[in-house]
C-alpha atoms as a PDB file:
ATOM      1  CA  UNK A   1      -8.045  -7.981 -20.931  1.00  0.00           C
ATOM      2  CA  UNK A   2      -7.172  -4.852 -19.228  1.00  0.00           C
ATOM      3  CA  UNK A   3      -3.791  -3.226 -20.276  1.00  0.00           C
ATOM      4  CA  UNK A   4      -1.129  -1.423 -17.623  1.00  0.00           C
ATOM      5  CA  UNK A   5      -0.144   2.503 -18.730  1.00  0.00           C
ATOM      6  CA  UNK A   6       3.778   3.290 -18.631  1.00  0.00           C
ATOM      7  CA  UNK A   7       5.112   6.886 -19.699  1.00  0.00           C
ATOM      8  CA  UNK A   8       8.386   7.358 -20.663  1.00  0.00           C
ATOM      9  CA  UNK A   9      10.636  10.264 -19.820  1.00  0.00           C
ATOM     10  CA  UNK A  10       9.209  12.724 -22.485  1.00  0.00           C
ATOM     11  CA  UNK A  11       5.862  13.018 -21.446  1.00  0.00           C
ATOM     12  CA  UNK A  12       6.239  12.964 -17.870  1.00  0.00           C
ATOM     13  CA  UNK A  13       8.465  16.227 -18.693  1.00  0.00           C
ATOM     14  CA  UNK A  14       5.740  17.147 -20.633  1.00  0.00           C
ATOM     15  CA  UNK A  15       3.061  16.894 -17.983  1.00  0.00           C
ATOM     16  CA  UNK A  16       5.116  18.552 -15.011  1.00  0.00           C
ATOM     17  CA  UNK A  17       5.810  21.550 -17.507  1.00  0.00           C
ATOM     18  CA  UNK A  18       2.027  22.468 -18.616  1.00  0.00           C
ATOM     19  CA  UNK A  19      -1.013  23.840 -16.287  1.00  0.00           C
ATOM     20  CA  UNK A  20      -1.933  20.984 -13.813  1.00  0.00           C
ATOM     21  CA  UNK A  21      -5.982  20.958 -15.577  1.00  0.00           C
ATOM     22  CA  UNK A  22      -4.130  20.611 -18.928  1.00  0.00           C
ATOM     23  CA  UNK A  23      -2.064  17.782 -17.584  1.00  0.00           C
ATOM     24  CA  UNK A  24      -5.187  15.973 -15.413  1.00  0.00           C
ATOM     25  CA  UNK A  25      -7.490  16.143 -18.457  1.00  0.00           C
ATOM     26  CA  UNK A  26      -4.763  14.414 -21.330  1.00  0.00           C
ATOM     27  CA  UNK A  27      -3.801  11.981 -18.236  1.00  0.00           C
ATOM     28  CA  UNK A  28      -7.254  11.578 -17.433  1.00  0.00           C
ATOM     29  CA  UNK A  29      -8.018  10.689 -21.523  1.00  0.00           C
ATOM     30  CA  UNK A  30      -5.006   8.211 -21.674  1.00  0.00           C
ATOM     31  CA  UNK A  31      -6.280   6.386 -18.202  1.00  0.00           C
ATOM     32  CA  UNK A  32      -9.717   5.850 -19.298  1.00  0.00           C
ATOM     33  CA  UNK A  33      -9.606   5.405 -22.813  1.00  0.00           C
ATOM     34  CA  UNK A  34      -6.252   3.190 -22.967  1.00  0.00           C
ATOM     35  CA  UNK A  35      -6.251   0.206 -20.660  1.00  0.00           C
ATOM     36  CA  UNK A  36      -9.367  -1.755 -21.693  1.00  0.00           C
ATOM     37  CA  UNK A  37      -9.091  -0.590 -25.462  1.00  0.00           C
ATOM     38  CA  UNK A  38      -5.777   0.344 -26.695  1.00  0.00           C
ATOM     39  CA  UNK A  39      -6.741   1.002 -29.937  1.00  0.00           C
ATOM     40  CA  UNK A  40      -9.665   3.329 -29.710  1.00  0.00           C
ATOM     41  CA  UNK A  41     -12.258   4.601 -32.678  1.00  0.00           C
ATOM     42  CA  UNK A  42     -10.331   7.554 -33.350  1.00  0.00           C
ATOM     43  CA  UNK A  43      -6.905   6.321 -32.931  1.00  0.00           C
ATOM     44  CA  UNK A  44      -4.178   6.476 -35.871  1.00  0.00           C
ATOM     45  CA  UNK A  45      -1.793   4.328 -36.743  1.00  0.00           C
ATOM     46  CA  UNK A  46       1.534   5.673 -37.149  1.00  0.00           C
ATOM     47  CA  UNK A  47       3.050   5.090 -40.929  1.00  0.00           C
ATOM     48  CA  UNK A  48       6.608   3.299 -40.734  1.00  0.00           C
ATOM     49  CA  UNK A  49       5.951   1.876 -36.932  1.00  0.00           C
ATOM     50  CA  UNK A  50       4.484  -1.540 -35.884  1.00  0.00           C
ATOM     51  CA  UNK A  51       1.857  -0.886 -33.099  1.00  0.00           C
ATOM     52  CA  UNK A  52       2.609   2.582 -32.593  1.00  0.00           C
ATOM     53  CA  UNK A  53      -0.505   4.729 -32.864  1.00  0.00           C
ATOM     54  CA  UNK A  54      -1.600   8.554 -31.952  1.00  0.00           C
ATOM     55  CA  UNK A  55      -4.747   9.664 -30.119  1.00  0.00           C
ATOM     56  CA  UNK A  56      -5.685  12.945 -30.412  1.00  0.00           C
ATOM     57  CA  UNK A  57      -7.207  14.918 -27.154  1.00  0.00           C
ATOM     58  CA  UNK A  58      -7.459  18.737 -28.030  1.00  0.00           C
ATOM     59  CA  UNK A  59      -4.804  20.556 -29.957  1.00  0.00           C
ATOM     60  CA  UNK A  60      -2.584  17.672 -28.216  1.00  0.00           C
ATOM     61  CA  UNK A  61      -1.173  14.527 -29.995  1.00  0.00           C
ATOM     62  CA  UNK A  62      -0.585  11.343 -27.618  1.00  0.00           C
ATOM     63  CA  UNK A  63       2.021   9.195 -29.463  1.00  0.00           C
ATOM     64  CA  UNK A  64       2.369   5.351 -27.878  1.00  0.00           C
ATOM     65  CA  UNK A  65       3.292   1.763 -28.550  1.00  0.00           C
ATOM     66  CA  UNK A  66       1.484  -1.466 -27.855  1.00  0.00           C
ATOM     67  CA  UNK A  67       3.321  -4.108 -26.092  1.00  0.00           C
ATOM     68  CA  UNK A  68       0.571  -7.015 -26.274  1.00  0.00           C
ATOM     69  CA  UNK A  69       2.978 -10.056 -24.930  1.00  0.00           C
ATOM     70  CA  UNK A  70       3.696  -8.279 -21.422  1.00  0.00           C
ATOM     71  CA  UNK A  71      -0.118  -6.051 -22.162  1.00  0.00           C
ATOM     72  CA  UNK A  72       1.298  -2.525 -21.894  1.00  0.00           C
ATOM     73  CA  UNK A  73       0.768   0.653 -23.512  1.00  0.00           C
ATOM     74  CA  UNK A  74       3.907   3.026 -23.546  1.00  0.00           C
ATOM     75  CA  UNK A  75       3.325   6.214 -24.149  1.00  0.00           C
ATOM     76  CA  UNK A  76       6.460   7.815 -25.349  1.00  0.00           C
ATOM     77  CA  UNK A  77       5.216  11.265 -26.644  1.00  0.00           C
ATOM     78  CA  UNK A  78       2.729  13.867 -25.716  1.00  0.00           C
ATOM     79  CA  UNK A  79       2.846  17.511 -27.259  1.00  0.00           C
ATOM     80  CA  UNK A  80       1.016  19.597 -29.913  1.00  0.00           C
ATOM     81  CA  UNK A  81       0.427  18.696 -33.561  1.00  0.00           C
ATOM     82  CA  UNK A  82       3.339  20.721 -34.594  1.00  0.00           C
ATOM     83  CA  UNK A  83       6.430  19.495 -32.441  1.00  0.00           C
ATOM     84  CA  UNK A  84       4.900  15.637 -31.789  1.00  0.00           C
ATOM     85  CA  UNK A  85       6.373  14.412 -34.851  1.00  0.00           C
ATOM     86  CA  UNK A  86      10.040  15.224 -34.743  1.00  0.00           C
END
C-alpha cells in the first residue's frame, strides 16, 4: 500500500525560505522514506495527537499526520528542534 505526500502551507514556506540542497535533501527524506512506510524505525509519536508523528532528518524535525482511510501523509510542520513544537 503506497501512501500519497501532501504539505501544508507551513512547510512549503519553510522549504522556499532555506538553501535549495537543504530543502532537496529533507524533501528527498520525506519522499522516500514516507509513502511505502509511514511510520518508519526512527519515527516518534507525538504525545496528545492520534497519528501524528515526527521524523527527524538532521538538526530538522518533520512533524505529520496519517490519514489511513483516504492513505495520505500530511506533513504540516518542518523546522528545527527548537521552534517545531510551538
Amino acid at each position: 500500500m503506497s501512501f500519497s505526500i501532501n504539505y501544508d502551507k507551513q512547510p512549503l514556506k519553510f522549504f522556499k525560505q532555506q538553501d535549495k540542497h537543504i530543502a532537496k535533501r529533507i524533501m528527498d527524506k520525506i519522499d522516500g522514506a514516507l509513502p511505502d512506510n509511514p511510520v518508519p524505525h526512527n519515527a516518534k509519536s507525538l504525545v496528545g495527537q492520534h497519528n501524528c508523528f515526527r521524523i527527524r532528518i538532521g538538526d530538522y524535525r518533520v512533524l505529520y499526520r496519517i490519514d489511513y482511510e483516504n492513505n495520505k501523509v500530511v506533513v504540516f510542520k518542518v523546522d528545527k528542534k527548537p521552534r517545531v513544537y510551538d
